[in-house]
PDB file of N, CA and C in Angstrom:
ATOM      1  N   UNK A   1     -70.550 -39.880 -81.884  1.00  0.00           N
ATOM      2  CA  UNK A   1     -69.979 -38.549 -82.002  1.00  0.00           C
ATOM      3  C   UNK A   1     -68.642 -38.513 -81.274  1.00  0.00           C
ATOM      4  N   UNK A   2     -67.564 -37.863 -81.981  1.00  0.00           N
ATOM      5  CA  UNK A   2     -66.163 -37.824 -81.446  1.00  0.00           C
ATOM      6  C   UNK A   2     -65.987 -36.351 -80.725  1.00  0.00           C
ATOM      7  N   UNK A   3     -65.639 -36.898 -79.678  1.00  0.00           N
ATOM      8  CA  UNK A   3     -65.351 -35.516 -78.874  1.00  0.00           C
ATOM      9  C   UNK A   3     -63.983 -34.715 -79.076  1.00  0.00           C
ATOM     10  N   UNK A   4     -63.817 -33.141 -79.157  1.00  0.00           N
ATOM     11  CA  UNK A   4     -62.652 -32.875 -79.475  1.00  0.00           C
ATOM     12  C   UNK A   4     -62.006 -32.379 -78.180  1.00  0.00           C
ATOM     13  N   UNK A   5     -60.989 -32.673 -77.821  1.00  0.00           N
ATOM     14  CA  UNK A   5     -60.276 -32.443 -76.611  1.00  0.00           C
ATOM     15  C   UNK A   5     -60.407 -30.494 -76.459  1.00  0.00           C
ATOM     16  N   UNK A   6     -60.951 -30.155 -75.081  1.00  0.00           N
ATOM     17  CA  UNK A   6     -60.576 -28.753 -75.725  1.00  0.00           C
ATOM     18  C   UNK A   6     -59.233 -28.038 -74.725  1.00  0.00           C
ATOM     19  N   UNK A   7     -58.671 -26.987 -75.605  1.00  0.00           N
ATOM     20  CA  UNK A   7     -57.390 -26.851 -75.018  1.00  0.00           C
ATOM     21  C   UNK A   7     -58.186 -25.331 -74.449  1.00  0.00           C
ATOM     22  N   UNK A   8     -57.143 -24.252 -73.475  1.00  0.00           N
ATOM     23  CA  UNK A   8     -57.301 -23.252 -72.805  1.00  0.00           C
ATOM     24  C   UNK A   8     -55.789 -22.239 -73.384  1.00  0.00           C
ATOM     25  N   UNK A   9     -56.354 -21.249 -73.598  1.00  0.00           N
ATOM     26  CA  UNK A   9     -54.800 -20.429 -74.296  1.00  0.00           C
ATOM     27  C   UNK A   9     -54.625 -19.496 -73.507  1.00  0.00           C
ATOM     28  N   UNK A  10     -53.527 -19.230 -73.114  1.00  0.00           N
ATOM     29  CA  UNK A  10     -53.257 -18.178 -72.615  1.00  0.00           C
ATOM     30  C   UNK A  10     -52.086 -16.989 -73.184  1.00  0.00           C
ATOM     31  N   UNK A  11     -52.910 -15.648 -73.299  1.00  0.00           N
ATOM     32  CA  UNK A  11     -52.393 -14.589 -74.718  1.00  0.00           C
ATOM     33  C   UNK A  11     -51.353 -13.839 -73.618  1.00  0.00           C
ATOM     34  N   UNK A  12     -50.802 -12.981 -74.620  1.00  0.00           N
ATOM     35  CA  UNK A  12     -50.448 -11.156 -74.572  1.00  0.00           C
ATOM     36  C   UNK A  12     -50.685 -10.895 -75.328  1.00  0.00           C
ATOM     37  N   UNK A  13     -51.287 -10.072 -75.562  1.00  0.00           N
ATOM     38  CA  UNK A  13     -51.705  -9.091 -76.601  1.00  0.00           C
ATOM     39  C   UNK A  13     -51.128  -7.664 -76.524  1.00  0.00           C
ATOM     40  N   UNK A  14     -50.724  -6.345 -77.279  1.00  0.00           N
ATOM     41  CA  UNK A  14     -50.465  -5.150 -77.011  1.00  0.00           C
ATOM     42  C   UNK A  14     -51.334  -4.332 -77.970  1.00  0.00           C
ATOM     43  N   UNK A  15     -50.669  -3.490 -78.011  1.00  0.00           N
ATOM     44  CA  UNK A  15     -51.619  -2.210 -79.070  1.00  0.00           C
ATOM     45  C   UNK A  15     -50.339  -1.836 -80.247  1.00  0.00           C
ATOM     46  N   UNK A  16     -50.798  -1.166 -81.452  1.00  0.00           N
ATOM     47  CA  UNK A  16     -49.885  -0.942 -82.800  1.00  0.00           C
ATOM     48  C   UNK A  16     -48.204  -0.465 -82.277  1.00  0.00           C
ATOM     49  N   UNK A  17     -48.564   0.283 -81.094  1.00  0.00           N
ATOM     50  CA  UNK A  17     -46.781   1.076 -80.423  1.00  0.00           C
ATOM     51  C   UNK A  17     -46.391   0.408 -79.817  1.00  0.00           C
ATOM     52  N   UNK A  18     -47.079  -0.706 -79.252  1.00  0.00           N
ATOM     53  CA  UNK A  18     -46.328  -1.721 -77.950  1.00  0.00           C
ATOM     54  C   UNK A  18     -46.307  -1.037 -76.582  1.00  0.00           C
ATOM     55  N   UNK A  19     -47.335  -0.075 -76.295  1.00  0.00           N
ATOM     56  CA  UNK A  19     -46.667   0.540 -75.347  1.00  0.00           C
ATOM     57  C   UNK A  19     -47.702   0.113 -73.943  1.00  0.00           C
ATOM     58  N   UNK A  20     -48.048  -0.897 -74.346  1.00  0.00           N
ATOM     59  CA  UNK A  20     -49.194  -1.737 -73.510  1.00  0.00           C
ATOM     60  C   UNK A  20     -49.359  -3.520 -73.518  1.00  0.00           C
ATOM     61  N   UNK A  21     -49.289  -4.504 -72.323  1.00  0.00           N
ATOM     62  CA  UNK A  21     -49.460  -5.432 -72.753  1.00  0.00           C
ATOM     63  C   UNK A  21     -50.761  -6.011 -71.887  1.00  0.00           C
ATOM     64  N   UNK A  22     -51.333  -6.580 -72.676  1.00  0.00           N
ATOM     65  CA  UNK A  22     -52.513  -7.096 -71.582  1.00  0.00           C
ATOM     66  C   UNK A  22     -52.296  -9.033 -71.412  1.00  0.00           C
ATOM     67  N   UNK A  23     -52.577  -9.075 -70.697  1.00  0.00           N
ATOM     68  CA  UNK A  23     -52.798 -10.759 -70.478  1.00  0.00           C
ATOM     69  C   UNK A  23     -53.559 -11.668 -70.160  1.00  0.00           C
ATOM     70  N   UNK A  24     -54.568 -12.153 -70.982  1.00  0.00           N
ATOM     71  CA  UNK A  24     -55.590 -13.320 -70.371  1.00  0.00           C
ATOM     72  C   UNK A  24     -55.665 -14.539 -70.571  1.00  0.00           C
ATOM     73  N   UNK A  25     -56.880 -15.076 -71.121  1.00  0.00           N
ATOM     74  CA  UNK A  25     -56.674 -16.306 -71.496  1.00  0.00           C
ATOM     75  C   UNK A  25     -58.553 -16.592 -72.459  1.00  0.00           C
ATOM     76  N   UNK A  26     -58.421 -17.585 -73.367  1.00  0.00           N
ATOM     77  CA  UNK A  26     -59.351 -18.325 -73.813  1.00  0.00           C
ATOM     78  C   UNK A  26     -59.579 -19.369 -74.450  1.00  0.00           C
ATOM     79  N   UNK A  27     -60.818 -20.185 -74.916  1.00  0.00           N
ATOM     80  CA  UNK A  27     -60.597 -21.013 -75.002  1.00  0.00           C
ATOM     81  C   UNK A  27     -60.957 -21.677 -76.243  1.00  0.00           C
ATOM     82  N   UNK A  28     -60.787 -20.478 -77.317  1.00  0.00           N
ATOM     83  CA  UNK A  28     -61.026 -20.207 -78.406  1.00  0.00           C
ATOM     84  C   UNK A  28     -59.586 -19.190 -79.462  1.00  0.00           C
ATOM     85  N   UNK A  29     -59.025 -19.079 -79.394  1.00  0.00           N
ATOM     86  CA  UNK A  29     -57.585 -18.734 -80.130  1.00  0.00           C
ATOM     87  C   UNK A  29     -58.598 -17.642 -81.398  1.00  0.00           C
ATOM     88  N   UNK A  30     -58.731 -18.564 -82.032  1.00  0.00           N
ATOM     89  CA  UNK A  30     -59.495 -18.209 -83.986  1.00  0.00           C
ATOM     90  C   UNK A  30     -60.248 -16.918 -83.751  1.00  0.00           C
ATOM     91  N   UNK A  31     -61.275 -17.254 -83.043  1.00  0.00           N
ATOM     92  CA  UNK A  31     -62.463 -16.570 -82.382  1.00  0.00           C
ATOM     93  C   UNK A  31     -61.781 -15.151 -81.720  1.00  0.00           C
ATOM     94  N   UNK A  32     -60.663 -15.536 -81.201  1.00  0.00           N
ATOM     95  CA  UNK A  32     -60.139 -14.436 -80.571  1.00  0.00           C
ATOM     96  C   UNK A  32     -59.410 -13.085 -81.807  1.00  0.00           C
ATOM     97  N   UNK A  33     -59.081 -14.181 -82.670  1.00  0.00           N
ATOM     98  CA  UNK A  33     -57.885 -13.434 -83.009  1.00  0.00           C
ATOM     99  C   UNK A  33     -58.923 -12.678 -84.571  1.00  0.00           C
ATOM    100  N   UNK A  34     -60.772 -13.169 -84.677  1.00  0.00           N
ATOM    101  CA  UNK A  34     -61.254 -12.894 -85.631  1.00  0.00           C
ATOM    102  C   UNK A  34     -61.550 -11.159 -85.006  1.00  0.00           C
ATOM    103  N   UNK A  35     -62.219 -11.480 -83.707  1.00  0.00           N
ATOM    104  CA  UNK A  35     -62.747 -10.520 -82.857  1.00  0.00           C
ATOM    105  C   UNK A  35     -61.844  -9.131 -83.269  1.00  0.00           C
ATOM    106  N   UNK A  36     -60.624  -9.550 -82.670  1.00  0.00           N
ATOM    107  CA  UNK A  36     -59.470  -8.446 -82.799  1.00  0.00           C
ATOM    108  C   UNK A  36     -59.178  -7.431 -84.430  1.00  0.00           C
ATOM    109  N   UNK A  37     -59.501  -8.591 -85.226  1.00  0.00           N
ATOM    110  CA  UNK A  37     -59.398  -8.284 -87.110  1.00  0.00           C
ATOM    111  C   UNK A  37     -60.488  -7.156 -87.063  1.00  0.00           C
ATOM    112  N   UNK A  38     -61.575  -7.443 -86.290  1.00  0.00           N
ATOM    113  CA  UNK A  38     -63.001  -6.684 -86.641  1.00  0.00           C
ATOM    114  C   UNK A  38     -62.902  -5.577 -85.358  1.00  0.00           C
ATOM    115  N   UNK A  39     -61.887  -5.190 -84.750  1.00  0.00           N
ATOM    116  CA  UNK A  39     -62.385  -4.464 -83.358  1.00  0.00           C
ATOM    117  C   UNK A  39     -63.247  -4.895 -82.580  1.00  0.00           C
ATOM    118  N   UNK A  40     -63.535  -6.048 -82.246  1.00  0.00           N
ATOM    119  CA  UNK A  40     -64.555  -6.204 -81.211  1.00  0.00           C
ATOM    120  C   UNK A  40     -63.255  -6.992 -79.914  1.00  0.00           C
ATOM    121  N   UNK A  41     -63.925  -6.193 -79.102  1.00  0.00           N
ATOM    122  CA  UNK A  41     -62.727  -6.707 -77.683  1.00  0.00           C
ATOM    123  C   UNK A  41     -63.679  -7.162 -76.804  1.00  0.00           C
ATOM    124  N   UNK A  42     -62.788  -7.967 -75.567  1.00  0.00           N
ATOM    125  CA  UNK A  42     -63.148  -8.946 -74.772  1.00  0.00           C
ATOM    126  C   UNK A  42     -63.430  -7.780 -73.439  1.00  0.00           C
ATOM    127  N   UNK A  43     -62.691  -6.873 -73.237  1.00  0.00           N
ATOM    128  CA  UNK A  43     -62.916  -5.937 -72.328  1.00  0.00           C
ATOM    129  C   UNK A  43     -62.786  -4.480 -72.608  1.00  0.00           C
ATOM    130  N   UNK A  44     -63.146  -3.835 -71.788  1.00  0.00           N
ATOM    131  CA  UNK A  44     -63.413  -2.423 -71.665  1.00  0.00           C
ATOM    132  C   UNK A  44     -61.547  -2.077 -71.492  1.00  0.00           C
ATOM    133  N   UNK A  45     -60.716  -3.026 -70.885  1.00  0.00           N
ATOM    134  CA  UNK A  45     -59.562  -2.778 -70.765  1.00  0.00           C
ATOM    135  C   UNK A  45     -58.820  -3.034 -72.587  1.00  0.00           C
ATOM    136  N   UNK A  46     -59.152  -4.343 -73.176  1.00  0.00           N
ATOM    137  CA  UNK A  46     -58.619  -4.077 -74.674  1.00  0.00           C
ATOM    138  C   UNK A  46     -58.929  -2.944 -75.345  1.00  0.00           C
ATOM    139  N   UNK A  47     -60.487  -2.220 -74.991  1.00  0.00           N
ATOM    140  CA  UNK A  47     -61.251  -1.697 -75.807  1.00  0.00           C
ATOM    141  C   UNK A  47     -60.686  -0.124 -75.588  1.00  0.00           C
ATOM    142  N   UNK A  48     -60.013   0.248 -74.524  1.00  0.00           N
ATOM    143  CA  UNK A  48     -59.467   1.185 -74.541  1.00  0.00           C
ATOM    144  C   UNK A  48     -58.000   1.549 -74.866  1.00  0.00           C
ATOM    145  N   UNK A  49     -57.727   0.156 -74.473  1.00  0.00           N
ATOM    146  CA  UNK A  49     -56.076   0.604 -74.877  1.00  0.00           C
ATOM    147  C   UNK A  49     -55.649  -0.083 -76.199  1.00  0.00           C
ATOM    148  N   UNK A  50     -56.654  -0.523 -76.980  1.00  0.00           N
ATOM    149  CA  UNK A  50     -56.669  -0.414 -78.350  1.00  0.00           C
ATOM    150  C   UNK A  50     -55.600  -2.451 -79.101  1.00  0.00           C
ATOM    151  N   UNK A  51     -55.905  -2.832 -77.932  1.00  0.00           N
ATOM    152  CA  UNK A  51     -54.999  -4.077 -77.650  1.00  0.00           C
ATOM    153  C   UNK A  51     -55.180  -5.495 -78.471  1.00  0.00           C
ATOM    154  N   UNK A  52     -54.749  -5.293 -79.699  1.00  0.00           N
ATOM    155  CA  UNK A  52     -55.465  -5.969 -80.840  1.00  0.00           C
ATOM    156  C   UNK A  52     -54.460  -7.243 -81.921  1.00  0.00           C
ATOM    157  N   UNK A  53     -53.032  -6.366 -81.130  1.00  0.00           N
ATOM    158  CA  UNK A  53     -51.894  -7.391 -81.767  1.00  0.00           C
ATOM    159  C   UNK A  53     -51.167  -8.845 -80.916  1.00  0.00           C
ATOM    160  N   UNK A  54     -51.652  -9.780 -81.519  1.00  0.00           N
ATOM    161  CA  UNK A  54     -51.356 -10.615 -80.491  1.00  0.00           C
ATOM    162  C   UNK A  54     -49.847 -11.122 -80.609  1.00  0.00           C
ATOM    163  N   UNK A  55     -49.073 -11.241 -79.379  1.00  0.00           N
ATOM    164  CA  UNK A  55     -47.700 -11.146 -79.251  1.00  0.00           C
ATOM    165  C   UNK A  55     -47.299 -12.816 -78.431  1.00  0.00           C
ATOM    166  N   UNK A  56     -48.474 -13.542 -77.915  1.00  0.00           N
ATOM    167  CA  UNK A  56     -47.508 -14.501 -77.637  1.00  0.00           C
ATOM    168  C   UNK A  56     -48.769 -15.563 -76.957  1.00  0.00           C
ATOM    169  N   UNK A  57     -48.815 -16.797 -77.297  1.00  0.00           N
ATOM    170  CA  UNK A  57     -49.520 -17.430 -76.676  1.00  0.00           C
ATOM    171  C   UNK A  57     -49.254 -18.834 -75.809  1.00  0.00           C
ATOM    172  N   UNK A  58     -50.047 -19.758 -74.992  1.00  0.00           N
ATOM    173  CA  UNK A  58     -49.398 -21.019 -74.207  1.00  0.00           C
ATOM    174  C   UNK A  58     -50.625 -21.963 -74.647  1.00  0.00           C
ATOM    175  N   UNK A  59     -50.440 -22.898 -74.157  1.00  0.00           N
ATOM    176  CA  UNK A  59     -51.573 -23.456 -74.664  1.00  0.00           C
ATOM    177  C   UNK A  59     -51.751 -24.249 -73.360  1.00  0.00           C
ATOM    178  N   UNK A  60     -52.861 -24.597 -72.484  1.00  0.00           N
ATOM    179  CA  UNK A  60     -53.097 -25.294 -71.796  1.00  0.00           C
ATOM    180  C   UNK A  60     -54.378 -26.902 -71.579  1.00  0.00           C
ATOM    181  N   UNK A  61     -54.355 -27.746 -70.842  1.00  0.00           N
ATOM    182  CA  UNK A  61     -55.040 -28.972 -70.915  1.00  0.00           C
ATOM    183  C   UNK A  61     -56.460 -28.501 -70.122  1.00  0.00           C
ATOM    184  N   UNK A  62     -56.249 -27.575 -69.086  1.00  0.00           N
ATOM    185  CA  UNK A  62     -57.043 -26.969 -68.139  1.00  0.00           C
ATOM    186  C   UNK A  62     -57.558 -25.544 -67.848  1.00  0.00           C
ATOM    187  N   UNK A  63     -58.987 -25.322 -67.818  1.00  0.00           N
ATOM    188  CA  UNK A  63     -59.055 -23.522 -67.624  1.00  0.00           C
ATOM    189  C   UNK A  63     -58.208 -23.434 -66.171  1.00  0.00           C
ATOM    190  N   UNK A  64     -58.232 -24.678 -65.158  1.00  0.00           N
ATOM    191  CA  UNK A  64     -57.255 -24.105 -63.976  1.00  0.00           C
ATOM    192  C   UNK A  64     -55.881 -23.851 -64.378  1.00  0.00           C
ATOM    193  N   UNK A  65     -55.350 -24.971 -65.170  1.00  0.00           N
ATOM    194  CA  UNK A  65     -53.514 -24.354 -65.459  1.00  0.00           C
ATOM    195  C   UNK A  65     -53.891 -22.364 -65.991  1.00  0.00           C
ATOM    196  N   UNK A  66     -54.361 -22.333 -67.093  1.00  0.00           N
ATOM    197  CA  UNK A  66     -54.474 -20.863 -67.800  1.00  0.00           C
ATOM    198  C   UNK A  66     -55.028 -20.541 -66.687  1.00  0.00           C
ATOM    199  N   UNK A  67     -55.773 -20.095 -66.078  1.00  0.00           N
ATOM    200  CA  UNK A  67     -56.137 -19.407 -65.100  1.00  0.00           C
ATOM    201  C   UNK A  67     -55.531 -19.011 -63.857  1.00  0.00           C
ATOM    202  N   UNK A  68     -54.154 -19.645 -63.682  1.00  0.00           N
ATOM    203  CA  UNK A  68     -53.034 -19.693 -62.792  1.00  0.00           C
ATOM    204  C   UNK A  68     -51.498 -18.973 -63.377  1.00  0.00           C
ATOM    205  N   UNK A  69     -51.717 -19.666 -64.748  1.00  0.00           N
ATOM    206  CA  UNK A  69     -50.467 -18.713 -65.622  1.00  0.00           C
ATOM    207  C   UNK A  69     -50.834 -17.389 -65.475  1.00  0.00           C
ATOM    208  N   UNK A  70     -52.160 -17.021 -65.925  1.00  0.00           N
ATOM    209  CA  UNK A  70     -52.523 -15.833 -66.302  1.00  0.00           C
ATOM    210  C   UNK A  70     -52.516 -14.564 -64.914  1.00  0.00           C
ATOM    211  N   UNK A  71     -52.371 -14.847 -64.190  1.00  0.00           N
ATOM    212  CA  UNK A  71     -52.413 -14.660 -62.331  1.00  0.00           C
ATOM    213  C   UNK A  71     -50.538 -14.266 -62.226  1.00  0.00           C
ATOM    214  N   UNK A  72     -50.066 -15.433 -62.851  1.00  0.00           N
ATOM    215  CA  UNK A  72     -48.748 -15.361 -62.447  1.00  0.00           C
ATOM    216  C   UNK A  72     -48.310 -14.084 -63.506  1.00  0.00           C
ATOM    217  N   UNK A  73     -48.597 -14.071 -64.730  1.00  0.00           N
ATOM    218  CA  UNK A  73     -47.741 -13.648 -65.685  1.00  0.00           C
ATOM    219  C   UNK A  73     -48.581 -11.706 -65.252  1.00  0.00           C
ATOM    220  N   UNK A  74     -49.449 -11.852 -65.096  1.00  0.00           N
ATOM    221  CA  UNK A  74     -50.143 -10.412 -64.405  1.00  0.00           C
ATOM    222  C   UNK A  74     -49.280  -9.911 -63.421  1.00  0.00           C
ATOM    223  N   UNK A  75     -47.931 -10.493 -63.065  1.00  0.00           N
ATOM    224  CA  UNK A  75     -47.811  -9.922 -61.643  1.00  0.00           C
ATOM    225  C   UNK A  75     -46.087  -9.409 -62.501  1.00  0.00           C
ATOM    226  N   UNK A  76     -46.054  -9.920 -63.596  1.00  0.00           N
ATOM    227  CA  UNK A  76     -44.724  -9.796 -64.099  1.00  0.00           C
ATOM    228  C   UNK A  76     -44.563  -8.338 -64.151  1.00  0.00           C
ATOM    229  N   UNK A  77     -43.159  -7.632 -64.282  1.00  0.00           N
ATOM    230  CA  UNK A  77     -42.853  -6.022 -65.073  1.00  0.00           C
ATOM    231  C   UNK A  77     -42.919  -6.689 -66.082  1.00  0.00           C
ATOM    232  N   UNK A  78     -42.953  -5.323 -66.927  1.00  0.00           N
ATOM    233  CA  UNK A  78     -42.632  -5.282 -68.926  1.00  0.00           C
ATOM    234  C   UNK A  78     -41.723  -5.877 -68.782  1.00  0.00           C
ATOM    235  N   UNK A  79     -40.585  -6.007 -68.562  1.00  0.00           N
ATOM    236  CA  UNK A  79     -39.348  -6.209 -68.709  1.00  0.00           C
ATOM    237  C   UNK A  79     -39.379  -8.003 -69.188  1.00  0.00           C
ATOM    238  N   UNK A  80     -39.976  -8.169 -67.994  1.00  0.00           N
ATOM    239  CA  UNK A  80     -39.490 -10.100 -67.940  1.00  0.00           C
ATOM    240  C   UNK A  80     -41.093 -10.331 -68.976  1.00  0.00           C
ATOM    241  N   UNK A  81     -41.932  -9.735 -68.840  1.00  0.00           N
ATOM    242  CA  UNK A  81     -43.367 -10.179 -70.027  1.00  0.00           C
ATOM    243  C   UNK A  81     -42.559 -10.093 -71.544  1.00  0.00           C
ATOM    244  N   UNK A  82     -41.451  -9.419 -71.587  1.00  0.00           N
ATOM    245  CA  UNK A  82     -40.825  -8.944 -73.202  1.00  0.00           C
ATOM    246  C   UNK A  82     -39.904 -10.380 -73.513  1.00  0.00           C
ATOM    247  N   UNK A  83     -39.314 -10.696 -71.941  1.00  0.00           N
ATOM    248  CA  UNK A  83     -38.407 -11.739 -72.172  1.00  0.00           C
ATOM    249  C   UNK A  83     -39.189 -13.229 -72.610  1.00  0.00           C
ATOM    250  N   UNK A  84     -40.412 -13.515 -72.162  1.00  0.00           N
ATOM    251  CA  UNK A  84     -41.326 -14.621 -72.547  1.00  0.00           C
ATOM    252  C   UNK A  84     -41.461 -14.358 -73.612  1.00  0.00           C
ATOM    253  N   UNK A  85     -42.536 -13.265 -74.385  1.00  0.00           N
ATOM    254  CA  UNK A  85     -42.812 -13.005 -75.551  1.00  0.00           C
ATOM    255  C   UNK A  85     -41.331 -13.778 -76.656  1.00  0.00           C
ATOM    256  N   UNK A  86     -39.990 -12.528 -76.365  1.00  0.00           N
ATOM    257  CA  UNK A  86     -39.287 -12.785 -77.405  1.00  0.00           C
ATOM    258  C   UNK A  86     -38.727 -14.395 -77.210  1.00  0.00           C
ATOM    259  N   UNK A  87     -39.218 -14.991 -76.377  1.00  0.00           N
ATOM    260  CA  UNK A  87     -39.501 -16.881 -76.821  1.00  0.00           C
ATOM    261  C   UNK A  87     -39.861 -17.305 -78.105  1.00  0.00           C
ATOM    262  N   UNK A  88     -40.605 -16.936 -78.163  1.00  0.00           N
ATOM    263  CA  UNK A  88     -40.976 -17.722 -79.186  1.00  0.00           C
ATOM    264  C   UNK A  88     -41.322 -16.348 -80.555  1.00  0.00           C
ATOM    265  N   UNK A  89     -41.259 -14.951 -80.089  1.00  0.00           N
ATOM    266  CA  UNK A  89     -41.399 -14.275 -81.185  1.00  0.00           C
ATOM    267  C   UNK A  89     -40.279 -13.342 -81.079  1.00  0.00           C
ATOM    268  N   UNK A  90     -38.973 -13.362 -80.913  1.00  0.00           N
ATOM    269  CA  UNK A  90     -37.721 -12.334 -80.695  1.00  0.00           C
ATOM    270  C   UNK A  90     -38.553 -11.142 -81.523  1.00  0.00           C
ATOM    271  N   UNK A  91     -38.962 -10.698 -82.625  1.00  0.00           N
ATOM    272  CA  UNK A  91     -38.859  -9.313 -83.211  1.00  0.00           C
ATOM    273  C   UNK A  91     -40.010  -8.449 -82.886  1.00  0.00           C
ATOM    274  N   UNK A  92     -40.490  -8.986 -81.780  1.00  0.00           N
ATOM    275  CA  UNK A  92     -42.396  -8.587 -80.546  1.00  0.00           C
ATOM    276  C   UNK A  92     -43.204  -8.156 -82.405  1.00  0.00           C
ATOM    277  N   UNK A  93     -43.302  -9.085 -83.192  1.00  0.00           N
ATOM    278  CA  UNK A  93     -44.073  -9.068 -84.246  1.00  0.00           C
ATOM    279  C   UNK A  93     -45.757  -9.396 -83.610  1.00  0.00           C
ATOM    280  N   UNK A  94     -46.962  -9.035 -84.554  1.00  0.00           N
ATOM    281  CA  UNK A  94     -48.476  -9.207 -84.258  1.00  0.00           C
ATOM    282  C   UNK A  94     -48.140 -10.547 -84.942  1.00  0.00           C
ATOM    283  N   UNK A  95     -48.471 -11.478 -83.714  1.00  0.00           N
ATOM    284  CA  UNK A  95     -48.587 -13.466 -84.540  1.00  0.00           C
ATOM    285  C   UNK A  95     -50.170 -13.586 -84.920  1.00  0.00           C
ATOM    286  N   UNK A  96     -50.936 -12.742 -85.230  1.00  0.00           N
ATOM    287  CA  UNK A  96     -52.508 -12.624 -85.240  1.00  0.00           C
ATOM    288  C   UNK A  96     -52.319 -13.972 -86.534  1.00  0.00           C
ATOM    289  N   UNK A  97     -51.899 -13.576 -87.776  1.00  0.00           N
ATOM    290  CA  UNK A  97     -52.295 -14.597 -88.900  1.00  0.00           C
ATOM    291  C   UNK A  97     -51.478 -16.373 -88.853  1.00  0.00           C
ATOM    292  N   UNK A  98     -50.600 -16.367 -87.653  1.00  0.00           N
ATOM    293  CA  UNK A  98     -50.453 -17.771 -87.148  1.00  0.00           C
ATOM    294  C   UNK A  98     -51.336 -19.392 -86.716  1.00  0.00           C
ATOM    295  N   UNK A  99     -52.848 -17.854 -85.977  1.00  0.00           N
ATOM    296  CA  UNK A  99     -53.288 -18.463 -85.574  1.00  0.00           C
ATOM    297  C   UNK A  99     -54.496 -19.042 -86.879  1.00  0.00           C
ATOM    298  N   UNK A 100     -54.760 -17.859 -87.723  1.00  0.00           N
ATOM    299  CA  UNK A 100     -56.027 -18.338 -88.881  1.00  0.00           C
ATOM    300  C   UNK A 100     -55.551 -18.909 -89.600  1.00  0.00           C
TER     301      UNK A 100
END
């Protein structure tokens, strides 16, 4: 049996206005981004602020690296979280169907 390397992601996600960003991490992308298609959220914090468009992801070798980004990037303002995002997505578009 071949083992598959597994990677650790670390998101932002916001809600339809943008007027919210949340930031975690998992270790499942697909899974995440099926959850979100169907309304089912990871927390009481997505689940309220309606946080379903995903805006930007990292990919890591370790749950410790993601689990350290995710620490760091929590401590960011909007401001500099908008400047990562528009990295790799300038127009803060939902990258939800990137990932399926």
């Amino acid at each position: 049996m071949r083992l598959i390397p597994q990677h650790y992601y670390v998101y932002i996600v916001s809600n339809y206005s943008r007027t919210v960003y949340h930031t975690s991490s998992s270790d499942n992308m697909r899974l995440l981004v099926y959850k979100f298609k169907r309304s089912i959220y990871n927390s009481a914090y997505e689940r309220g602020q309606k946080t379903n468009q995903l805006m930007f992801y990292e990919r890591f070798n370790t749950r410790k690296e993601a689990e350290e980004r995710v620490k760091e990037i929590r401590n960011w303002d909007r401001e500099k979280k908008e400047k990562l995002i528009k990295k790799i997505n300038p127009q803060l578009l939902c990258i939800n169907r990137v990932i399926i």
